[in-house]
C-alpha atoms as a PDB file:
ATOM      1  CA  UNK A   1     -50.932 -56.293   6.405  1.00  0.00           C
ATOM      2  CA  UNK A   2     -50.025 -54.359   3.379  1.00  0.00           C
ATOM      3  CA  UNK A   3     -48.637 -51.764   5.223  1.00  0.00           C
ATOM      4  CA  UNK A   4     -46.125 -54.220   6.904  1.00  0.00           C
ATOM      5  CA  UNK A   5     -45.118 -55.401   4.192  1.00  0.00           C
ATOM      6  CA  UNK A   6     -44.637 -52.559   2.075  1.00  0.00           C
ATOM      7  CA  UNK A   7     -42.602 -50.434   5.238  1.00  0.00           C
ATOM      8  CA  UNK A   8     -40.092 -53.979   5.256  1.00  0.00           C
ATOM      9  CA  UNK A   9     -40.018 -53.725   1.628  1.00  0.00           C
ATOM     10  CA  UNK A  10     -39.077 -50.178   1.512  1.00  0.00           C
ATOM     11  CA  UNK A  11     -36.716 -50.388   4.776  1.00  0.00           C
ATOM     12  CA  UNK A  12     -34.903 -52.947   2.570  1.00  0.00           C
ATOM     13  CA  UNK A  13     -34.591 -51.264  -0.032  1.00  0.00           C
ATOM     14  CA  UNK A  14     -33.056 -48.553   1.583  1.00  0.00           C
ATOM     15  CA  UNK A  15     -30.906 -50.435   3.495  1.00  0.00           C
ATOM     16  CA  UNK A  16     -29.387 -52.044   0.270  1.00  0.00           C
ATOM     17  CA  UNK A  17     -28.933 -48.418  -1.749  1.00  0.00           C
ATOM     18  CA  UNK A  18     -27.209 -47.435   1.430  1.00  0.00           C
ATOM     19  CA  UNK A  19     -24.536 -50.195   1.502  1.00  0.00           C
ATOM     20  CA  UNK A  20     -24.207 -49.474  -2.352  1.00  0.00           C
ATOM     21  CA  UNK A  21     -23.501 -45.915  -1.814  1.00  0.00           C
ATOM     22  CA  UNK A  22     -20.774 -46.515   0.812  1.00  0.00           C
ATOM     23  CA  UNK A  23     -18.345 -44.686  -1.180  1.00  0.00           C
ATOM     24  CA  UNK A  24     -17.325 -42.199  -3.071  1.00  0.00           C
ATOM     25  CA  UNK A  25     -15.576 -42.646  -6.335  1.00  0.00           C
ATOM     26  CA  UNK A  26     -12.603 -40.843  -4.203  1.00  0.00           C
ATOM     27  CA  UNK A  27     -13.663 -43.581  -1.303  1.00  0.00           C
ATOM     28  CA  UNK A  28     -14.752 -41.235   0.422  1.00  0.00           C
ATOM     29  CA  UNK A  29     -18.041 -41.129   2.182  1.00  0.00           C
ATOM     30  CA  UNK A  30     -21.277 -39.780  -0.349  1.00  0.00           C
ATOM     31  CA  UNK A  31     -22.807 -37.894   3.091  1.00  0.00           C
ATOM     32  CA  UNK A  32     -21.137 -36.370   5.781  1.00  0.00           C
ATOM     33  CA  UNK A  33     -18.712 -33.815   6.323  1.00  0.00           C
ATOM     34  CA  UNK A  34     -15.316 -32.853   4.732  1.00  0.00           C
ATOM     35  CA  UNK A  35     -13.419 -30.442   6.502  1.00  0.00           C
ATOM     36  CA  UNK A  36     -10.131 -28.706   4.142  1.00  0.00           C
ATOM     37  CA  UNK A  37      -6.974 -25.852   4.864  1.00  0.00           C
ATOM     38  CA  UNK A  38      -5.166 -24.214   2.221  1.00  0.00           C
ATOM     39  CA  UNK A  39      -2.833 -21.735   1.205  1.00  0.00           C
ATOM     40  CA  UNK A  40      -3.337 -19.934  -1.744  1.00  0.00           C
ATOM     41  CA  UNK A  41      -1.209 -17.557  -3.865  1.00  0.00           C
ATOM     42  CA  UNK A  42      -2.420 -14.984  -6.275  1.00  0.00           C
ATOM     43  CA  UNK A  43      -3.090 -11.649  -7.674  1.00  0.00           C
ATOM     44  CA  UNK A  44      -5.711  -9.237  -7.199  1.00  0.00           C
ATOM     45  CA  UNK A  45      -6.308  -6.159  -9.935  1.00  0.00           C
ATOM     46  CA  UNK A  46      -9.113  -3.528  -9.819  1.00  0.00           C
ATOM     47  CA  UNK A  47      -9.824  -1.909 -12.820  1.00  0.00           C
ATOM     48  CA  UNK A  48     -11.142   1.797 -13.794  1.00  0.00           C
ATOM     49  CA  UNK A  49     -15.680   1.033 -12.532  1.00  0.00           C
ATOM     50  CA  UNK A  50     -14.312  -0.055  -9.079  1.00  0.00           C
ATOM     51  CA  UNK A  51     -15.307   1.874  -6.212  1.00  0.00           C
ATOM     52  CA  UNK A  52     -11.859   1.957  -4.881  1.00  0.00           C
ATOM     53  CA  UNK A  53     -11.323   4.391  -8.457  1.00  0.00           C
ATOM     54  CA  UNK A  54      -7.819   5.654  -8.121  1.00  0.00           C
ATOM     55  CA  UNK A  55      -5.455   6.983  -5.625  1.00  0.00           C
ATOM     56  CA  UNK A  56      -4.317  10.052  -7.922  1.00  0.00           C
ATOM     57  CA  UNK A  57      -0.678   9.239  -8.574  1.00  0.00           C
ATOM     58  CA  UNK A  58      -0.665   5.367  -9.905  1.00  0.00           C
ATOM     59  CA  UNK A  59      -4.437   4.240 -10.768  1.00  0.00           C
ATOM     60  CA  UNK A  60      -6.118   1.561  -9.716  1.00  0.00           C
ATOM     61  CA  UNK A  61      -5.313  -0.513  -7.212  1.00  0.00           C
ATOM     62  CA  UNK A  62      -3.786  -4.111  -7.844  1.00  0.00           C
ATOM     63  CA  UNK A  63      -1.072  -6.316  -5.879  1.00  0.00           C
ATOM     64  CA  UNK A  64       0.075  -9.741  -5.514  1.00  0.00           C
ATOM     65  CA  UNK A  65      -1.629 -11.943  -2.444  1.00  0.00           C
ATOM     66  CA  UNK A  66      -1.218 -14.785  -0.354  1.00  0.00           C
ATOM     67  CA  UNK A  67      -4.072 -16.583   1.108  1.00  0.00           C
ATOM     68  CA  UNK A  68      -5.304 -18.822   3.851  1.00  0.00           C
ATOM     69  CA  UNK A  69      -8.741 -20.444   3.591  1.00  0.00           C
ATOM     70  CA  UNK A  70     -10.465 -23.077   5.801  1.00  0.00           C
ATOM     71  CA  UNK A  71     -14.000 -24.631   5.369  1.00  0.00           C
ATOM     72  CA  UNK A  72     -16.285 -27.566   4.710  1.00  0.00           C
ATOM     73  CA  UNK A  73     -17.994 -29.450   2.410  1.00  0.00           C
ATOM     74  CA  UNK A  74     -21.210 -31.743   2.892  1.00  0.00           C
ATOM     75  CA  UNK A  75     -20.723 -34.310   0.154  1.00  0.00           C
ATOM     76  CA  UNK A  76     -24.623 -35.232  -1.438  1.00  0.00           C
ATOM     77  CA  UNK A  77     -23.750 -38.025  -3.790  1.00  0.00           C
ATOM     78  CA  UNK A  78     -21.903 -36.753  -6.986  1.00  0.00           C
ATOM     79  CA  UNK A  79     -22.553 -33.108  -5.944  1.00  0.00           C
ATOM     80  CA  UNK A  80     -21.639 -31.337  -2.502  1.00  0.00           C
ATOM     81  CA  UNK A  81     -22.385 -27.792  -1.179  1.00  0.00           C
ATOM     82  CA  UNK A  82     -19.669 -26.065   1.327  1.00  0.00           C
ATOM     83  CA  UNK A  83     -18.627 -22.610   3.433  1.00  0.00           C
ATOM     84  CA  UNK A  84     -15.394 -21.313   3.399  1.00  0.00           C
ATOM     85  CA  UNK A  85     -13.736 -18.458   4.954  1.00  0.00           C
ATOM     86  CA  UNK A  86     -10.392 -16.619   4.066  1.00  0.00           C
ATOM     87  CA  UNK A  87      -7.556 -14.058   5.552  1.00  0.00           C
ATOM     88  CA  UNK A  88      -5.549 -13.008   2.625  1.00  0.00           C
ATOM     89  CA  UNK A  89      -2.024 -10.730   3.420  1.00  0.00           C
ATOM     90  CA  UNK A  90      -1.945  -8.485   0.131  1.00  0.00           C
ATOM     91  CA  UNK A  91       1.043  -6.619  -1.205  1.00  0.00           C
ATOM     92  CA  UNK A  92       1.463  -3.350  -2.886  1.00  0.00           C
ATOM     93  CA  UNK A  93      -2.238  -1.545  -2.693  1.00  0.00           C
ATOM     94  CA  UNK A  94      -3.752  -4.027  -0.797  1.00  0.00           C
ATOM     95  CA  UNK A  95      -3.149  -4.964   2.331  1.00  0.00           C
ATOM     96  CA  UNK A  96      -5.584  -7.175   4.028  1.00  0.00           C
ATOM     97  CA  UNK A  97      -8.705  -9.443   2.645  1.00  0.00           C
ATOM     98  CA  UNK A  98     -10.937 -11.298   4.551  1.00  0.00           C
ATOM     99  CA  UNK A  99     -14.117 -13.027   3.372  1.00  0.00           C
ATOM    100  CA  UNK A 100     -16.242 -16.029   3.387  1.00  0.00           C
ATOM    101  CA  UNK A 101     -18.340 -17.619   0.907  1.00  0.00           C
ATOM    102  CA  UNK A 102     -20.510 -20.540   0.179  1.00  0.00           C
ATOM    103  CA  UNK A 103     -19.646 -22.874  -2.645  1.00  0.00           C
ATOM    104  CA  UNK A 104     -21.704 -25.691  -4.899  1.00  0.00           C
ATOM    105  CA  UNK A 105     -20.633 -27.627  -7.497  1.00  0.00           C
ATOM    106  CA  UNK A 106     -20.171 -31.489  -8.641  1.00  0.00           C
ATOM    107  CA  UNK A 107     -17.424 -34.385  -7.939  1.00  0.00           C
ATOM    108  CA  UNK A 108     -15.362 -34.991 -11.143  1.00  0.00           C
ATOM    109  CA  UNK A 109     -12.707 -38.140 -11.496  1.00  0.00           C
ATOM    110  CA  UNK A 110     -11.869 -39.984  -8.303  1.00  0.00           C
ATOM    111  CA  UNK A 111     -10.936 -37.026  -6.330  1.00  0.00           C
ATOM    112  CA  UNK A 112     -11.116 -33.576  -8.236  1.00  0.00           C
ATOM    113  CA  UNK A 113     -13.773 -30.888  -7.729  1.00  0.00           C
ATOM    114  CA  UNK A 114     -15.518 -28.349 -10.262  1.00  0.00           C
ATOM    115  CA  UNK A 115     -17.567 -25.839  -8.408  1.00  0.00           C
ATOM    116  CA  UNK A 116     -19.010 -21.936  -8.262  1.00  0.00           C
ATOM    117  CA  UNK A 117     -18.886 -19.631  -5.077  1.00  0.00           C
ATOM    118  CA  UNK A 118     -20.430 -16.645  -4.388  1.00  0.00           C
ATOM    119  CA  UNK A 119     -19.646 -14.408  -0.846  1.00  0.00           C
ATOM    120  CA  UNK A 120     -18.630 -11.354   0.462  1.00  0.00           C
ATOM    121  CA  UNK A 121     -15.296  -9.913   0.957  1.00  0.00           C
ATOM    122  CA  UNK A 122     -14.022  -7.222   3.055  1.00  0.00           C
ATOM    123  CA  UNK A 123     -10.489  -5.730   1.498  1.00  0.00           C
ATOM    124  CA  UNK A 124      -8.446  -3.048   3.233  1.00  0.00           C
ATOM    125  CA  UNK A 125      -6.300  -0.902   1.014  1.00  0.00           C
ATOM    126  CA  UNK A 126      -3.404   1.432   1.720  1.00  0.00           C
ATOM    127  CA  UNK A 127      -1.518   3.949  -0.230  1.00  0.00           C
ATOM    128  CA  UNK A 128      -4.815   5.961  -0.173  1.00  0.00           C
ATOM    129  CA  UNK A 129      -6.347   3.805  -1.096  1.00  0.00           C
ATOM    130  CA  UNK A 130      -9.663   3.399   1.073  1.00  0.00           C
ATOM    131  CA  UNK A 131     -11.055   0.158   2.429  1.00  0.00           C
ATOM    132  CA  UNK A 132     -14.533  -1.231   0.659  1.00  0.00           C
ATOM    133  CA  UNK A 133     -16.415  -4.144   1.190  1.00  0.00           C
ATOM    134  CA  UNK A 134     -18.743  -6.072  -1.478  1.00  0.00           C
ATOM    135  CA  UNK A 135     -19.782  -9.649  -2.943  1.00  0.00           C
ATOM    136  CA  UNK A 136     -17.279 -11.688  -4.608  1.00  0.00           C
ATOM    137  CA  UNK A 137     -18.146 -14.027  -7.379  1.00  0.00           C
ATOM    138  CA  UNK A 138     -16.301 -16.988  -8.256  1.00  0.00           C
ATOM    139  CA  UNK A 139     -15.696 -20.729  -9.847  1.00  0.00           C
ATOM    140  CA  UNK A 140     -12.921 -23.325 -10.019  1.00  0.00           C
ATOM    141  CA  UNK A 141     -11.252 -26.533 -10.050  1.00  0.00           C
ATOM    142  CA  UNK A 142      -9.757 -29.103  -7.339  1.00  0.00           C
ATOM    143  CA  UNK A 143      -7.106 -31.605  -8.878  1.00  0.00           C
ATOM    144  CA  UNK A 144      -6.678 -34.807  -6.407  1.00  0.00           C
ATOM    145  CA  UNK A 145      -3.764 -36.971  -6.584  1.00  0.00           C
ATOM    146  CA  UNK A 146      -5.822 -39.502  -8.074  1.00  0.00           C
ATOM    147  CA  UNK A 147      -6.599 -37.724 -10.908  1.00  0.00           C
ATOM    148  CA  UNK A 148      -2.866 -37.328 -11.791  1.00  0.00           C
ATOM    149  CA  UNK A 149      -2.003 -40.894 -10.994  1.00  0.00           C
ATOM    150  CA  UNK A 150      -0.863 -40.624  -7.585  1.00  0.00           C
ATOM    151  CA  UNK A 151      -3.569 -41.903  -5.720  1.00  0.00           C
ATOM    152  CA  UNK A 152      -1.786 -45.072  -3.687  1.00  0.00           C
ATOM    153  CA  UNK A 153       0.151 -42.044  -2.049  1.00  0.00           C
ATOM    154  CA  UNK A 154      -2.987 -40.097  -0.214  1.00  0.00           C
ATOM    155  CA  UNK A 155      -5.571 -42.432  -0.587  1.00  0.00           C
ATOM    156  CA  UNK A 156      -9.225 -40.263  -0.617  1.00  0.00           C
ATOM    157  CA  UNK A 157      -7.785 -37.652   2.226  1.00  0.00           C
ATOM    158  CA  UNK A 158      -4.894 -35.391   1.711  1.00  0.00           C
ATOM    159  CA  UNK A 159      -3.722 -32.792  -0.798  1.00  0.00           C
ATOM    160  CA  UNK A 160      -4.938 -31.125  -4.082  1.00  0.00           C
ATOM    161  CA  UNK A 161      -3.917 -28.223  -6.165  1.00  0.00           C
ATOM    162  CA  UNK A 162      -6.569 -26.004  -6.826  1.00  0.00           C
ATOM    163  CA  UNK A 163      -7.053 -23.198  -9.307  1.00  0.00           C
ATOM    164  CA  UNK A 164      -9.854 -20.410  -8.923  1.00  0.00           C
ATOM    165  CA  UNK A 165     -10.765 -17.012 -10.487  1.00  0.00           C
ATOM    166  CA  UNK A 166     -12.902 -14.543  -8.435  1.00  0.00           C
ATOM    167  CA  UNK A 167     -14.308 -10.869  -9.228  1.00  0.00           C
ATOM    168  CA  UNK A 168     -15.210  -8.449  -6.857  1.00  0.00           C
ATOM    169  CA  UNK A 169     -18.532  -7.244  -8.031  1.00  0.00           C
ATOM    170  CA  UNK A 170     -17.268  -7.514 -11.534  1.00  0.00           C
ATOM    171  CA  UNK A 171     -15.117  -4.260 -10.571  1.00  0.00           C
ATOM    172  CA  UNK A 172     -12.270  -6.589 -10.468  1.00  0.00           C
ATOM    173  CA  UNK A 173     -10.123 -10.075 -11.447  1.00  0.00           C
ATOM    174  CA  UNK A 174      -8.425 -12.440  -8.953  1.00  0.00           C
ATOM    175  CA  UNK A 175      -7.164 -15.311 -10.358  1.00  0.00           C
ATOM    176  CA  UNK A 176      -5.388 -17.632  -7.410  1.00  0.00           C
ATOM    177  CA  UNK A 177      -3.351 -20.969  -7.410  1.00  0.00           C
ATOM    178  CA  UNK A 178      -2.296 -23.272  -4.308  1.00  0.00           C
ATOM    179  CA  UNK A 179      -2.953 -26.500  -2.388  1.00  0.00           C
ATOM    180  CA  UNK A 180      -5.755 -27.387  -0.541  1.00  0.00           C
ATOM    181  CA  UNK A 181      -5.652 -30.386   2.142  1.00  0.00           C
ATOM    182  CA  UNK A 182      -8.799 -32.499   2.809  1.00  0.00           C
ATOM    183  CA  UNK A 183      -9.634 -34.443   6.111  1.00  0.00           C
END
């Protein structure tokens, strides 16, 4: 009889700290799955221990970038774990990147996003420079419009600026700006 009882009083229980955790403190759901897009903008700059090492008339290899990124993230109550992939269009020494990553990190405010990424990353370089591939290290920061004061515009979906730095083995710095939108 015990047994009943304590399986009702447990199935209870978790039925009520379900219906409390409906929501997010963006009103989003705490489980599930959050698909995002973005574009990106940035710059990419190798310095002197990269394996790329120079081209023998400039130096190392740097150049501006522009980036596209899609992924997901699996909410788990005020933390979340996600994948993302990238095709980045590079300018001057660089001229294609292409990685993807996984990415971990907490909920902060209503709608913003603090996190750390690790992954690999193909890039392709030209002007003799040669193509190398090799894990990229990164963190950053999602800003929602809630956390500005515009949330009655989006409500928990929609856009929010991000900022991130990556390295490239430590060889290099990549610091990138641009709007991501959540679904």
């Amino acid at each position: 009889m015990y047994k009943i009882v304590l399986a009702a009083a447990l199935a209870a229980g978790v039925s009520v700290a379900a219906s409390a955790q409906d929501t997010a403190p963006d009103g989003s759901r705490p489980f599930g799955i959050e698909p995002y897009v973005g574009v990106l903008g940035g710059y990419h700059s190798f310095d002197r221990r990269s394996e790329f090492g120079t081209n023998g008339r400039r130096g190392y290899p740097d150049g501006a970038l522009i980036s596209g990124i899609a992924g997901v993230n699996v909410p788990l109550g005020a933390f979340f774990v996600g994948a993302e992939g990238n095709a980045t269009k590079g300018f001057k020494d660089i001229d294609w990147e292409y990685g993807a990553k996984g990415r971990a990190g907490f909920r902060a405010g209503d709608s913003g996003l603090i996190y750390v990424s690790a992954g690999y990353q193909w890039v392709n370089g030209r002007r003799g420079f040669s193509d190398q591939k090799d894990v990229m290290y990164g963190a950053g920061v999602e800003v929602g419009p809630k956390d500005i004061g515009l949330g009655g515009i989006t409500g928990s979906a929609g856009p929010r600026l991000r900022l991130q730095i990556d390295t490239y083995d430590f060889d290099s710095i990549r610091p990138m700006a641009g709007v991501v939108f959540h679904f």
